[in-house]
Protein backbone atom coordinates (compact mmCIF):
# COMPACT_ATOMS: atom_id res chain seq x y z
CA UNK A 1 103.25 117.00 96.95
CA UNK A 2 103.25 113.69 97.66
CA UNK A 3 103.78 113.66 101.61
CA UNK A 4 100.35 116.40 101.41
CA UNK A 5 98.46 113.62 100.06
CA UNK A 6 99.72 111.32 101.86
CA UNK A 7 99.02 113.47 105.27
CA UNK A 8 95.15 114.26 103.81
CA UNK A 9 94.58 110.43 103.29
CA UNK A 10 95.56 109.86 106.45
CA UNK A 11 98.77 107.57 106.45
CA UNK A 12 102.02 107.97 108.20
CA UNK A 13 105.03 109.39 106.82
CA UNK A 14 107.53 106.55 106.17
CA UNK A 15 110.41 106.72 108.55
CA UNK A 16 113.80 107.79 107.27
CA UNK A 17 116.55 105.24 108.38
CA UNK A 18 120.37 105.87 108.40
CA UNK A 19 122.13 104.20 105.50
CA UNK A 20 123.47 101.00 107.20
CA UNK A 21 126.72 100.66 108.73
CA UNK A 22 128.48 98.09 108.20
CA UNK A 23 131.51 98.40 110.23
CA UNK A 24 128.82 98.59 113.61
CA UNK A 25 126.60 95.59 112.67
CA UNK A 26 126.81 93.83 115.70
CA UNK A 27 126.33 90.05 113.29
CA UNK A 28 129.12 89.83 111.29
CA UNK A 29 128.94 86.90 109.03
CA UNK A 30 130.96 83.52 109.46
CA UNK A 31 132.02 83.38 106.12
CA UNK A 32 133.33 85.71 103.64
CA UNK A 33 130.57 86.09 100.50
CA UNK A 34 131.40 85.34 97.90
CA UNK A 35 134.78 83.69 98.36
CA UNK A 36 138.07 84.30 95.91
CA UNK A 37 138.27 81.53 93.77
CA UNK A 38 141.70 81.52 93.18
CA UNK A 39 142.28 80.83 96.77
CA UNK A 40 139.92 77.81 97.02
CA UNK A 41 140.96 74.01 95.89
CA UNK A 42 139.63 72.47 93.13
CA UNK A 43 137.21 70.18 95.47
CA UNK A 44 135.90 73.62 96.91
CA UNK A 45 135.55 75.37 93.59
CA UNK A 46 133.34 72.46 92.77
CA UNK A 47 131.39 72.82 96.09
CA UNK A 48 131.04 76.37 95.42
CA UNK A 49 129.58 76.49 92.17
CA UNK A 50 127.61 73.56 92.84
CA UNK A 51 125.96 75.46 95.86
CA UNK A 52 125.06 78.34 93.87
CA UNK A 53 123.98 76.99 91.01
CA UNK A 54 121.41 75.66 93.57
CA UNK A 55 121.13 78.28 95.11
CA UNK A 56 120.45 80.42 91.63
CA UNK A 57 118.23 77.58 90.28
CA UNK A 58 115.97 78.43 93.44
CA UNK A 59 115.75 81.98 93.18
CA UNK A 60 114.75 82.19 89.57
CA UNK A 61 111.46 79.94 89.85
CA UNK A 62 108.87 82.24 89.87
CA UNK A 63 105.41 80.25 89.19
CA UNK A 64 103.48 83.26 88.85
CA UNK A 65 105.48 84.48 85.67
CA UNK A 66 105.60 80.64 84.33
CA UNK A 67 102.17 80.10 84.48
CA UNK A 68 101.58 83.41 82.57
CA UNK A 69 103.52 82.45 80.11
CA UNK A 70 102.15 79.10 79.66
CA UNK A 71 98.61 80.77 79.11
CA UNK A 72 100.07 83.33 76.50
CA UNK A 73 101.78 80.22 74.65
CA UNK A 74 98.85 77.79 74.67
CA UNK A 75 96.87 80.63 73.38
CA UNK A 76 98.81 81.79 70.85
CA UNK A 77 99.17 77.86 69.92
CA UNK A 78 95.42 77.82 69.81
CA UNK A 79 94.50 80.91 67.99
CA UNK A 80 96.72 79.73 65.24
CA UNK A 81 95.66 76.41 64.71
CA UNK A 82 92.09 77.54 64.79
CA UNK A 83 93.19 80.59 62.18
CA UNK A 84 95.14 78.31 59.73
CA UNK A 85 92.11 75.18 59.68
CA UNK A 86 89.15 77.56 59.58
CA UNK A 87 90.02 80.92 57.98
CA UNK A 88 93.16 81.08 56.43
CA UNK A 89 92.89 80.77 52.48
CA UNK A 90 94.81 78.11 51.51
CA UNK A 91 94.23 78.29 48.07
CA UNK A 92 95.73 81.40 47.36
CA UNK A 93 99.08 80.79 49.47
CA UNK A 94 102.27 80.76 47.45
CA UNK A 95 103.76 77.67 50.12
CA UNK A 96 100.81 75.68 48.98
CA UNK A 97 101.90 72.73 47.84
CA UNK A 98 99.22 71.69 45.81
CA UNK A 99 97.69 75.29 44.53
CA UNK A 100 94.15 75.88 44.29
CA UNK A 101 93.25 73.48 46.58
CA UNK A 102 91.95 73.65 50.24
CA UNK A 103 92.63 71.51 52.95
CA UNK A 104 90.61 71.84 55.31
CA UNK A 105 86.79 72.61 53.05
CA UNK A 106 85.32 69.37 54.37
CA UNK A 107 86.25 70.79 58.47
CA UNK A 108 85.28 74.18 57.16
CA UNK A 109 81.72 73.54 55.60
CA UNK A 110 80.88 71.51 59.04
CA UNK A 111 81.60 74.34 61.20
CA UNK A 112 79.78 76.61 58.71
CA UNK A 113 77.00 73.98 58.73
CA UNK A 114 76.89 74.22 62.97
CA UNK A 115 77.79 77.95 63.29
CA UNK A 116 76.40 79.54 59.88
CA UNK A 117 73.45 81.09 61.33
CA UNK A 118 74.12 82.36 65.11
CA UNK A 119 74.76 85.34 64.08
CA UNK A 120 71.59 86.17 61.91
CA UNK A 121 68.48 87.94 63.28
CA UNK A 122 65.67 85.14 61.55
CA UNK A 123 64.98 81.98 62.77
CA UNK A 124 66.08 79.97 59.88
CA UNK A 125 68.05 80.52 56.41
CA UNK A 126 65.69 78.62 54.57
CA UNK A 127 64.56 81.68 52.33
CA UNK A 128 67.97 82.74 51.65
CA UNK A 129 68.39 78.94 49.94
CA UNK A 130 65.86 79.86 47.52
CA UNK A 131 67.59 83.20 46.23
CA UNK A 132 65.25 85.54 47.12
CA UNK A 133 63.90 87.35 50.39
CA UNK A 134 61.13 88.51 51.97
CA UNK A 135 61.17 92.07 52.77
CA UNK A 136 57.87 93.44 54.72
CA UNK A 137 54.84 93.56 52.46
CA UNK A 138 56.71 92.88 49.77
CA UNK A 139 55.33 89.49 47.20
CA UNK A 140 57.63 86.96 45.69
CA UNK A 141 58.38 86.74 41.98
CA UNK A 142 56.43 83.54 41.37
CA UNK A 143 53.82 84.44 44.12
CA UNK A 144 51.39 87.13 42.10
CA UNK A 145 49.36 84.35 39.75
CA UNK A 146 48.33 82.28 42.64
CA UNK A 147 47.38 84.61 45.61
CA UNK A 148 46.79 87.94 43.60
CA UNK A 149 48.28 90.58 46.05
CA UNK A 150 48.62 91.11 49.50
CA UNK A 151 47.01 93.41 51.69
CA UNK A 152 49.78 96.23 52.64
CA UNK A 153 49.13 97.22 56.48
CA UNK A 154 48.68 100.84 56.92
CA UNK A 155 51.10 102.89 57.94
C-alpha cells in the first residue's frame, strides 16, 4: 500500500541494499573496538575510560532537548509562583502557619486594582461601587422624586 502511494506521489522506491558484510569490507579498522579490559594495563584502562567518558559526554549534548526543557521548567517555575501569590487561598490551607491570614492581600488587591476591569464590557465600574446598576430604561431607587420618570424608547 505504501509503495502505491508512494509511486502516485511521484517518488522513487528506496533501494534495497545487501546486509553488510563484514568479512569483505575492504577498511578494516586499526584497532579492535572496544578493547578487553582485562588485557589492558592499568595506565590504559585509565586512558580508555577517560576517552570514552569524553567521548560519551559528547554524544549526549543535545541543545535542542535542553533548551526544551529549560522552557518547560522556567514555566512551570513561573506558573506556580504566579498561582501561589495571586490565586491560591492561603487562608484556608492546613500548612498555613498563621491560619486565617493571607499573605499576599496587599500584592493581590494591586493587581485587582490594575487588572479588575479588562475583562468587563462598560467603560468604568463606578456604578457597580454604588450597589446598584443600570439596566436599559430602567430608574434608580433614589432617582423617581427628583426627575419623575423617564421616557421608555419604543420598541
Amino acid at each position: 500500500m505504501l509503495r502505491l502511494i508512494r509511486r502516485l506521489l511521484g517518488q522513487p522506491a528506496k533501494p534495497q541494499l545487501p546486509p553488510f558484510n563484514f568479512a569483505r569490507n575492504r577498511y578494516k579498522a586499526k584497532k579492535n573496538w572496544p578493547p578487553n579490559l582485562r588485557e589492558l594495563t592499568e595506565k590504559q584502562q585509565f586512558r580508555f575510560e577517560r576517552k570514552f567518558k569524553r567521548r560519551l559526554r559528547l554524544k549526549s549534548i543535545k541543545p535542542q532537548w535542553q533548551k526544551w526543557t529549560k522552557i518547560v521548567q522556567w514555566g512551570l517555575i513561573g506558573f506556580v509562583i504566579v498561582y501561589g501569590v495571586l490565586f491560591h487561598d492561603f487562608a484556608k490551607d492546613p500548612m498555613n502557619p498563621t491560619p486565617g491570614e493571607q499573605p499576599f492581600k496587599r500584592l493581590r488587591e494591586q493587581m485587582k486594582g490594575l487588572y479588575g476591569g479588562m475583562w468587563t464590557h462598560t467603560e468604568s465600574i463606578a456604578g457597580q461601587e454604588r450597589g446598584s446598576r443600570r439596566t436599559a430604561g430602567a430608574v434608580e431607587e433614589g432617582e423617581e422624586g427628583e426627575e419623575g420618570e423617564e421616557e421608555r424608547p419604543e420598541r
